[in-house]
Protein backbone atom coordinates (compact mmCIF):
# COMPACT_ATOMS: atom_id res chain seq x y z
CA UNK A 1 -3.82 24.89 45.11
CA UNK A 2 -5.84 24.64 42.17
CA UNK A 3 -4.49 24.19 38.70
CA UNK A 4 -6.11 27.72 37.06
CA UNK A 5 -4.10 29.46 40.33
CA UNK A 6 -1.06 27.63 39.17
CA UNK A 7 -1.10 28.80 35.55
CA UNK A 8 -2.05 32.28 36.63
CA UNK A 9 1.34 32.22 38.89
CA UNK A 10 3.25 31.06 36.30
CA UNK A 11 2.18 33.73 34.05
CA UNK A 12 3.36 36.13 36.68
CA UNK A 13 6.81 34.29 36.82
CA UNK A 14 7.20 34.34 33.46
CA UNK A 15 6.22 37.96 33.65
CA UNK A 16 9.06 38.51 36.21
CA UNK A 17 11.43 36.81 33.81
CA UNK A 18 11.81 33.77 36.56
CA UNK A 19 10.55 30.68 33.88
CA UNK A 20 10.73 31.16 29.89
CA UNK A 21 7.70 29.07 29.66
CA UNK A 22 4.99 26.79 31.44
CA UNK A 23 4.48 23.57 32.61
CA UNK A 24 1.18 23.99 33.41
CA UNK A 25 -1.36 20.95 33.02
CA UNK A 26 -4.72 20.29 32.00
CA UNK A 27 -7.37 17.02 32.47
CA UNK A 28 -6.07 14.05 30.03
CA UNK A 29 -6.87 15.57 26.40
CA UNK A 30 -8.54 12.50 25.16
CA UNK A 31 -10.78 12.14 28.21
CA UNK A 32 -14.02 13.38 26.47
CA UNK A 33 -16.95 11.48 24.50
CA UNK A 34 -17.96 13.28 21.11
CA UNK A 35 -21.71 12.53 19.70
CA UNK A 36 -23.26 13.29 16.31
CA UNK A 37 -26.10 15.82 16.11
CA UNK A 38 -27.32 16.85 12.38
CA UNK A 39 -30.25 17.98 13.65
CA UNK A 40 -29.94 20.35 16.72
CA UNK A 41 -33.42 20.22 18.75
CA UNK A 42 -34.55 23.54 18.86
CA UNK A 43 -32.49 25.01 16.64
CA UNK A 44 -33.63 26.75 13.68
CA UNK A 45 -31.38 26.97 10.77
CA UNK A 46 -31.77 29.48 7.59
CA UNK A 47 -30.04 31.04 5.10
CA UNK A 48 -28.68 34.73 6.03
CA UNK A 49 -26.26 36.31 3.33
CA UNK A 50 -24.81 34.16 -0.06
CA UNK A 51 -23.15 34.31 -2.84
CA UNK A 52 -20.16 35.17 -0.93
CA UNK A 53 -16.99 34.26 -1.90
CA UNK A 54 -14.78 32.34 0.95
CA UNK A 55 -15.89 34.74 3.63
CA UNK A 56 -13.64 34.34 6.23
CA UNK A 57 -14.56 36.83 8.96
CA UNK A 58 -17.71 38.61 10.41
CA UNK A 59 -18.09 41.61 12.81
CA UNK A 60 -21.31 43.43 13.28
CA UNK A 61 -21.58 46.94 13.60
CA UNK A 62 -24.67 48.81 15.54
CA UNK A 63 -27.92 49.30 13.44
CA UNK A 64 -28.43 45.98 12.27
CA UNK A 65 -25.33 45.82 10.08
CA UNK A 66 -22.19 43.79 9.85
CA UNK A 67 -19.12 43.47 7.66
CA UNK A 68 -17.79 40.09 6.29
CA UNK A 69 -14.58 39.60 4.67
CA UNK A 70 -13.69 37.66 1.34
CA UNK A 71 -10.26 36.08 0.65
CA UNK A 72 -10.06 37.54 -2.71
CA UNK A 73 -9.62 41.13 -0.71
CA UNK A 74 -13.04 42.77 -0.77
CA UNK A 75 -15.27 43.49 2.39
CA UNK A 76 -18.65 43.57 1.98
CA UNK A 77 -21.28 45.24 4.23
CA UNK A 78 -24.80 43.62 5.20
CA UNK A 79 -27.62 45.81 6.01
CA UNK A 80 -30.65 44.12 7.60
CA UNK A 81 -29.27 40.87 6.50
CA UNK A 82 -29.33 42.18 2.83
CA UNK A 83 -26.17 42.15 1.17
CA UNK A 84 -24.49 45.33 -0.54
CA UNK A 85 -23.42 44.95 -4.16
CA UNK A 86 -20.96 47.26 -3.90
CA UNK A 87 -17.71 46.42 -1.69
CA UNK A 88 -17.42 48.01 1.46
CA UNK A 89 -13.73 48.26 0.54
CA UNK A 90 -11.49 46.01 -1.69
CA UNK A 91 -7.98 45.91 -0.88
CA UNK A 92 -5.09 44.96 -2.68
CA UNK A 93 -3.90 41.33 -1.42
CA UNK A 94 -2.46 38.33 -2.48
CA UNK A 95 -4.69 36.20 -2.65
CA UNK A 96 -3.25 32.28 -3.38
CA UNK A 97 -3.18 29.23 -1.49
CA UNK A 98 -4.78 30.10 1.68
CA UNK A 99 -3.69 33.34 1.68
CA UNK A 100 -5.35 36.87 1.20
CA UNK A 101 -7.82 39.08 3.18
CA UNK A 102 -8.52 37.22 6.74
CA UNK A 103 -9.40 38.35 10.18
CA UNK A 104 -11.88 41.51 10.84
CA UNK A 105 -11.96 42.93 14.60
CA UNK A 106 -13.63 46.75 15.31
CA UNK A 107 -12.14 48.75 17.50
CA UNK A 108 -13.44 48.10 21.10
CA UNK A 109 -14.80 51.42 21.44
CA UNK A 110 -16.72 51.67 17.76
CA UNK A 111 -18.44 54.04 16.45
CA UNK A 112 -16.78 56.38 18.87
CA UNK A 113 -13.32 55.49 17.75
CA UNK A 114 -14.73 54.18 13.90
CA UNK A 115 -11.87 51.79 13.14
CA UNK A 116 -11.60 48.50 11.42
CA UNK A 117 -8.77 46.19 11.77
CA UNK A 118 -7.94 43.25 9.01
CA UNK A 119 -5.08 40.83 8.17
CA UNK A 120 -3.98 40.35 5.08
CA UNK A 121 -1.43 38.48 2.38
CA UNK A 122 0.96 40.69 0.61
CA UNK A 123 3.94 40.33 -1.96
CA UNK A 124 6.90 42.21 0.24
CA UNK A 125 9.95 42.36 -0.92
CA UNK A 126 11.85 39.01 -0.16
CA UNK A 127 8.58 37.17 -0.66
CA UNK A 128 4.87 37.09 1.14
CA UNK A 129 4.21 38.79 4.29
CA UNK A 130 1.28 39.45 6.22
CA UNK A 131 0.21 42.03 7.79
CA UNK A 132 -2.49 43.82 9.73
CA UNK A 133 -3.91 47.13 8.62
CA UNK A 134 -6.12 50.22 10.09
CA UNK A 135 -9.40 50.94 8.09
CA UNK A 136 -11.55 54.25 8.80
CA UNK A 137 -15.15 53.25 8.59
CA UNK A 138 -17.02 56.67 6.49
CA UNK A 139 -20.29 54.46 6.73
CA UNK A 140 -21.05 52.69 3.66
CA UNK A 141 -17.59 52.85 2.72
CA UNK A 142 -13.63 52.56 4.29
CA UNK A 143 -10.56 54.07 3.38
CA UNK A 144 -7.29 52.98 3.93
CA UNK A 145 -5.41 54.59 7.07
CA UNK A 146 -2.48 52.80 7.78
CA UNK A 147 -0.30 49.56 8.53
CA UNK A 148 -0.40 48.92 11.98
CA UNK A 149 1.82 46.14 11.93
CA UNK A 150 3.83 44.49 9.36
CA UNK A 151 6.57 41.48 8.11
CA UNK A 152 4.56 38.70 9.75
CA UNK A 153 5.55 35.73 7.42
CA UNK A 154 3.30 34.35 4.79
CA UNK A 155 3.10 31.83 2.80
CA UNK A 156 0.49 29.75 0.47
CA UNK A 157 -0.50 27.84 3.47
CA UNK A 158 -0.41 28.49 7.59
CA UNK A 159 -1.43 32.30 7.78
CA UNK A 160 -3.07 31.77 10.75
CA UNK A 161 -5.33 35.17 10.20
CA UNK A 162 -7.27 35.39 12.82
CA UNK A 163 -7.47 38.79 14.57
CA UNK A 164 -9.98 39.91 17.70
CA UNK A 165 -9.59 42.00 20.59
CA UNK A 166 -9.86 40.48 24.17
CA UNK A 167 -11.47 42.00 27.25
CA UNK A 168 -8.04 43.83 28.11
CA UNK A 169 -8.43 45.93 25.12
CA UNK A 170 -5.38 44.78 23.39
CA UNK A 171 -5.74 43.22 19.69
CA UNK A 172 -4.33 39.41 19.56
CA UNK A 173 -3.39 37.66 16.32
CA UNK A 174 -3.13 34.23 15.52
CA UNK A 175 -0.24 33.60 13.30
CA UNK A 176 1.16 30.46 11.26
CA UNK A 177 4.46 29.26 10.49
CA UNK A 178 3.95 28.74 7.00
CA UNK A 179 5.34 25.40 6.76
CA UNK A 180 8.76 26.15 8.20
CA UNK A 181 8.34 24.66 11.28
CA UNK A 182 10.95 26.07 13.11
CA UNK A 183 9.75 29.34 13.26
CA UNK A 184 7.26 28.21 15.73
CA UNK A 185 10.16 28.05 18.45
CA UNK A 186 11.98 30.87 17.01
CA UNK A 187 11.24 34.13 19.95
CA UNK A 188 13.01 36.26 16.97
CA UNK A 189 10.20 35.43 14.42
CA UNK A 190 6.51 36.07 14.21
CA UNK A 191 5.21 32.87 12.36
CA UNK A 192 3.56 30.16 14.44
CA UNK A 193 2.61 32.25 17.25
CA UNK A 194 -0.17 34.28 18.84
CA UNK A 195 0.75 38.01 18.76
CA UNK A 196 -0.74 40.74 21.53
CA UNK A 197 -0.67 44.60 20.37
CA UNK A 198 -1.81 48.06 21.48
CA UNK A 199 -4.93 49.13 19.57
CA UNK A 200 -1.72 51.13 17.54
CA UNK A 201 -0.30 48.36 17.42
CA UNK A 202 2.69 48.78 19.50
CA UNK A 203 4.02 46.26 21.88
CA UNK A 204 2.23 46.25 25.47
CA UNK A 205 4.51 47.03 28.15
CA UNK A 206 3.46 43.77 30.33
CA UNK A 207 3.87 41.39 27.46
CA UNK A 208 5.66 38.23 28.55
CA UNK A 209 8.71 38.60 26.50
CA UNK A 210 10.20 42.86 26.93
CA UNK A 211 10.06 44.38 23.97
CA UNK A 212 8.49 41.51 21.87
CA UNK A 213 4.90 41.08 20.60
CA UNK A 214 5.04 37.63 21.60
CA UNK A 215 2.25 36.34 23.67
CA UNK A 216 2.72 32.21 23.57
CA UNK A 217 4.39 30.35 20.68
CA UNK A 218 5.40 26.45 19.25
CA UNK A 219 2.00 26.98 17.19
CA UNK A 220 1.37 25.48 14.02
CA UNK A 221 -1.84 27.00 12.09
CA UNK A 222 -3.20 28.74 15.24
CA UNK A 223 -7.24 29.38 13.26
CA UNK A 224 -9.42 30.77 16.27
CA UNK A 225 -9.39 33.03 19.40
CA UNK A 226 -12.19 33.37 22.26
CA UNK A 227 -12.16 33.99 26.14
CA UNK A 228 -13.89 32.44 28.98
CA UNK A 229 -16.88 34.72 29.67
CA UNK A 230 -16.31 33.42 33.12
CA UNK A 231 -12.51 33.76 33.72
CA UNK A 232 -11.26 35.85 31.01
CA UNK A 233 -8.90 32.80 30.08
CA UNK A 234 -8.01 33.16 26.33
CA UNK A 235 -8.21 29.25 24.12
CA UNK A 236 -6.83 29.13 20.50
CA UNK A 237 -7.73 26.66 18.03
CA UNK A 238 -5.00 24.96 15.92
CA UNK A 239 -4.38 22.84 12.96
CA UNK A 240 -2.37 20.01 13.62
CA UNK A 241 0.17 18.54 10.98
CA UNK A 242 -0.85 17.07 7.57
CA UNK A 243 2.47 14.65 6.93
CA UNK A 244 5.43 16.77 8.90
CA UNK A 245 7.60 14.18 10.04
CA UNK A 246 5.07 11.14 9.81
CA UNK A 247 2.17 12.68 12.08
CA UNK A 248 -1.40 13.55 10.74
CA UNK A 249 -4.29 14.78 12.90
CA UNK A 250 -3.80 16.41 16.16
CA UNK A 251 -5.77 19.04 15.76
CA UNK A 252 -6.15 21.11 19.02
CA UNK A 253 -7.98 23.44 21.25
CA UNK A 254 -5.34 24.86 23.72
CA UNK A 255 -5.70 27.04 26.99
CA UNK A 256 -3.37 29.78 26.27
CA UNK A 257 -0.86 30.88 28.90
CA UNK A 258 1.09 34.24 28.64
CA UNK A 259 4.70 33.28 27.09
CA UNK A 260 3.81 29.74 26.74
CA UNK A 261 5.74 27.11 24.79
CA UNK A 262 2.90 24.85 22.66
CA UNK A 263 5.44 22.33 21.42
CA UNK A 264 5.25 22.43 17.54
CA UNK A 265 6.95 21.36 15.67
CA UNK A 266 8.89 19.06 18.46
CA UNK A 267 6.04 17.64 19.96
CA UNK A 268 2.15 17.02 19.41
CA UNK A 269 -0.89 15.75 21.54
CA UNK A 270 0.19 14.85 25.16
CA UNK A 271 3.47 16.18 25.68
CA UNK A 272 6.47 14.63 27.50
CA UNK A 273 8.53 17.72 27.88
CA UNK A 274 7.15 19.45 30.95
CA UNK A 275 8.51 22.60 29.30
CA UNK A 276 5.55 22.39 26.43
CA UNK A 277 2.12 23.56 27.53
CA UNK A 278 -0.20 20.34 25.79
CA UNK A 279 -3.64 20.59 24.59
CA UNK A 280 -7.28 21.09 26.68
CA UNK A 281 -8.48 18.69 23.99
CA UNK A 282 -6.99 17.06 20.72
CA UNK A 283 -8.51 14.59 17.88
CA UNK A 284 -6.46 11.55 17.02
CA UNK A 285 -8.09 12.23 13.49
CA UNK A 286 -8.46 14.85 11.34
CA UNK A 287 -10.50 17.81 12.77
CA UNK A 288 -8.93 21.00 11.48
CA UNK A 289 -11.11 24.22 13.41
CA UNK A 290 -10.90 27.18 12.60
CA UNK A 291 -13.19 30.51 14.57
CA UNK A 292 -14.70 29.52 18.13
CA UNK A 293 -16.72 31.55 20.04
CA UNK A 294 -18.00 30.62 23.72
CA UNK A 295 -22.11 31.12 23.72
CA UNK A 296 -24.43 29.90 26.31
CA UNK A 297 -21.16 29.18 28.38
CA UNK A 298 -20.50 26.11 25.41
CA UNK A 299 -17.47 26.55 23.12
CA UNK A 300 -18.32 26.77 19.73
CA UNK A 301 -16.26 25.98 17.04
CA UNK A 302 -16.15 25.77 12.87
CA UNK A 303 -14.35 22.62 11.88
CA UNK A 304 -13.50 22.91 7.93
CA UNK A 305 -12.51 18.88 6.61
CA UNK A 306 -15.06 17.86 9.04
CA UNK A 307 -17.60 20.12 8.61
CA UNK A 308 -19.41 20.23 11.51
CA UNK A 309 -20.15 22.79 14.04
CA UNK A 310 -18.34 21.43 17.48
CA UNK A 311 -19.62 22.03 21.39
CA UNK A 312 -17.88 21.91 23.49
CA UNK A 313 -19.01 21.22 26.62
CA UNK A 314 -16.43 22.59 29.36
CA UNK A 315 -17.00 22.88 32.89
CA UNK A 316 -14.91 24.12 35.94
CA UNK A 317 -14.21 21.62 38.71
CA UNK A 318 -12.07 21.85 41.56
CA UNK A 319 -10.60 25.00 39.69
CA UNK A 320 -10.11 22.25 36.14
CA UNK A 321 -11.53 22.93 32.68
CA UNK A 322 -12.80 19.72 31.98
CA UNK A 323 -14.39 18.81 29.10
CA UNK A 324 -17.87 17.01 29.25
CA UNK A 325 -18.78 16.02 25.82
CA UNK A 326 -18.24 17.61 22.60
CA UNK A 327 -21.13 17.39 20.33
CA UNK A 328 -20.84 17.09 16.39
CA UNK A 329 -23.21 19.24 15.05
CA UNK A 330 -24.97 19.30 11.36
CA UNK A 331 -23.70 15.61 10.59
CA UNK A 332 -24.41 12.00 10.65
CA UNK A 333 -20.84 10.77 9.79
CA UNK A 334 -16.92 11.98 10.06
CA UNK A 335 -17.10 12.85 6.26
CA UNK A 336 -19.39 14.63 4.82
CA UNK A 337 -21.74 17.62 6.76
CA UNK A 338 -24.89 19.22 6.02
CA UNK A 339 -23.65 22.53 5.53
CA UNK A 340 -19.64 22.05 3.96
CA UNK A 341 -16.78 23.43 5.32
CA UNK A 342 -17.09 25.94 8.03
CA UNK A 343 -14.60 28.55 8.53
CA UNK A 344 -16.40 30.75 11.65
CA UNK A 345 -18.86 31.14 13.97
CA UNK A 346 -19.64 34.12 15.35
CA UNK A 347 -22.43 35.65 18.12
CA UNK A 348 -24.51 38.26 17.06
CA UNK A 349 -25.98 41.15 18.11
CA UNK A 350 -29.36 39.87 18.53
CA UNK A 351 -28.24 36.90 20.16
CA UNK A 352 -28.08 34.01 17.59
CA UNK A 353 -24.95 32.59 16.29
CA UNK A 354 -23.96 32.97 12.66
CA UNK A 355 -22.00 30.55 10.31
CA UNK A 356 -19.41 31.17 7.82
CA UNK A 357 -19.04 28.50 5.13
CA UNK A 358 -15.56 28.25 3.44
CA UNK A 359 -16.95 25.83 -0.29
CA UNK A 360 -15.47 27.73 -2.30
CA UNK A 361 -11.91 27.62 -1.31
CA UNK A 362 -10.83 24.97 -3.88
CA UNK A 363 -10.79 22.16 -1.08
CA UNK A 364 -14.77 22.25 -0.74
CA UNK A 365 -18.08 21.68 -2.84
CA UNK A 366 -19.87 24.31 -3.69
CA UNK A 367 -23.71 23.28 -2.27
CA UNK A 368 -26.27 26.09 -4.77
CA UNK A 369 -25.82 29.48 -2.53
CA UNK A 370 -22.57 28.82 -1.87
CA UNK A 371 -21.05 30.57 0.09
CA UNK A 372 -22.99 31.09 2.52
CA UNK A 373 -23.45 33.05 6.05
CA UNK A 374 -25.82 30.48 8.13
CA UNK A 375 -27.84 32.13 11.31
CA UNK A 376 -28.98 29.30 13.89
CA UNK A 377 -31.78 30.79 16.05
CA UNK A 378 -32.10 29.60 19.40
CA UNK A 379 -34.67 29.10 21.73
């Protein structure tokens, strides 16, 4: 029996209540090779939309436009690849640390349903929060509709943020644990875990735990979301710890199994305890990535420190994700790239992946543009 059957059963026994999480395993993390490549061949870089201001999420709508949100709390629309001066909609956030206005996902059946989802940082009232909101889209414009979903912890760092909607139709948010580990294994909290909701934003009746919006947890900084065109499998990207409890690096790409345990904060990398689902691939050294989006059957994914655009090269044998290579793209060394920090990456509508740059976040330098929205053209 191949491993992908196995973690689809255990999903199913989880489902049934039978295991509280999986044991299921992957190829040896480490077993890849990773190559520089500042200069894709083919590839055709240029400058889309700047002057931005920590973008951190992009959507595009029909009609050659798209929406990109900006930390600070303003979303700005792009018409033709022509920035708006006035905000599409500014929102009242908290914006410190690496909090404030994050993920972006449409509704799945936009323009018919015209809805816009973000997560955001708020002051509550024992402290920050995040939560995720309903926008109604009136064009060139949105107006507030509601809170769909609310109390998710916050903090200056780990937000996670990252909101999208898989091919089930149900939204999925990546959440942090705000540097209190412990949440992470804590069912009864919503920090350092990946979240799945109605489009309403109620809890789906064949979630993994009854009643609980809980789709896997033991996440740290859980940054990016994107499914197997192939399988429908759903892979998160995560930060791994900066100091907690001696470790550094570890940064991870993980296969994501319904009601799975990911270890943090009692384990990292390879795990011992068969109860904690370990990593499809993790980096000894600092590679902190953040959106990912699979393109040309390649996982793509923004890497901020490193700043480089990874591939992934993953393949199915013998019913395996293995990894192939992973190429290092728009950089020569493990320091400095060609284009800064990159927070997403993101397929458009006419078939060309676009870049988000995050140099202006206070841990960056600001290149003359900055920042900046990137579109590689490929052949």
């Amino acid at each position: 029996m191949n491993k992908l059957m196995i973690n689809r059963i255990f999903s199913i026994l989880m489902f049934l209540g039978i295991f509280a999480c999986s044991s299921a395993t992957l190829l040896a993390a480490e077993d890849f090779s990773e190559r520089m490549v500042p200069e894709p061949p083919g590839i055709k870089v240029e400058r889309w939309v700047e002057n931005l201001e920590i973008p951190w999420s992009l959507v595009f709508l029909p009609n050659n436009r798209a929406l990109v949100s900006e930390r600070p709390g303003r979303i700005r629309l792009i018409e033709n690849g022509n920035l708006r001066e006035e905000p599409y909609v500014i929102l009242e956030v908290t914006h410190i640390g690496e909090g404030g206005l994050m993920g972006l996902a449409l509704h799945p059946n936009y323009p018919e349903e015209p809805y816009l989802y973000a997560m955001h940082t708020i002051q509550g009232a024992t402290g920050l929060v995040n939560r995720i909101i309903l926008l109604r889209d009136q064009g060139n414009r949105a107006v507030f509709e509601r809170v769909i979903f609310d109390n998710i912890p916050g903090g200056r760092n780990h937000n996670g943020g990252r909101i999208a909607f898989g091919p089930d139709g149900m939204l999925y948010a990546t959440t942090g644990e705000t540097f209190q580990g412990e949440l992470a294994q804590d069912l009864n909290s919503w920090g350092g875990k990946i979240l799945r909701l109605t489009p309403d934003g109620k809890i789906p009746d064949d979630n993994p735990f009854p009643g609980s919006p809980v789709y896997s947890y033991g996440h740290r900084n859980p940054q990016g979301l994107a499914w197997h065109p192939e399988t429908g499998d759903l892979f998160s990207s995560e930060h791994g710890p900066s100091g907690e409890q001696g470790w550094r690096g570890h940064d991870e790409i993980n296969l994501i199994t319904p009601g799975g345990n990911y270890g943090w904060p009692i384990e990292i990398g390879i795990h011992q305890n068969p109860t904690f689902i370990g990593p499809i691939v993790f980096w000894q050294n600092s590679t902190p990535p953040a959106g990912m989006t699979f393109f040309r059957n390649n996982l793509f994914v923004a890497s901020l420190r490193s700043q480089v655009l990874l591939r992934i090269i993953l393949e199915i044998e013998d019913g395996d994700y293995q990894v192939k290579e992973i190429e290092r793209w728009f950089a020569s060394d493990s320091s400095t790239g060609l284009l800064g920090r990159l927070r997403d990456v993101v397929e458009g509508s006419d078939g060309n992946l676009y870049l988000l740059t995050s140099n202006r976040d206070g841990r960056g330098r600001p290149r003359p543009g900055d920042d900046t929205i990137w579109r590689l053209i490929f052949p």
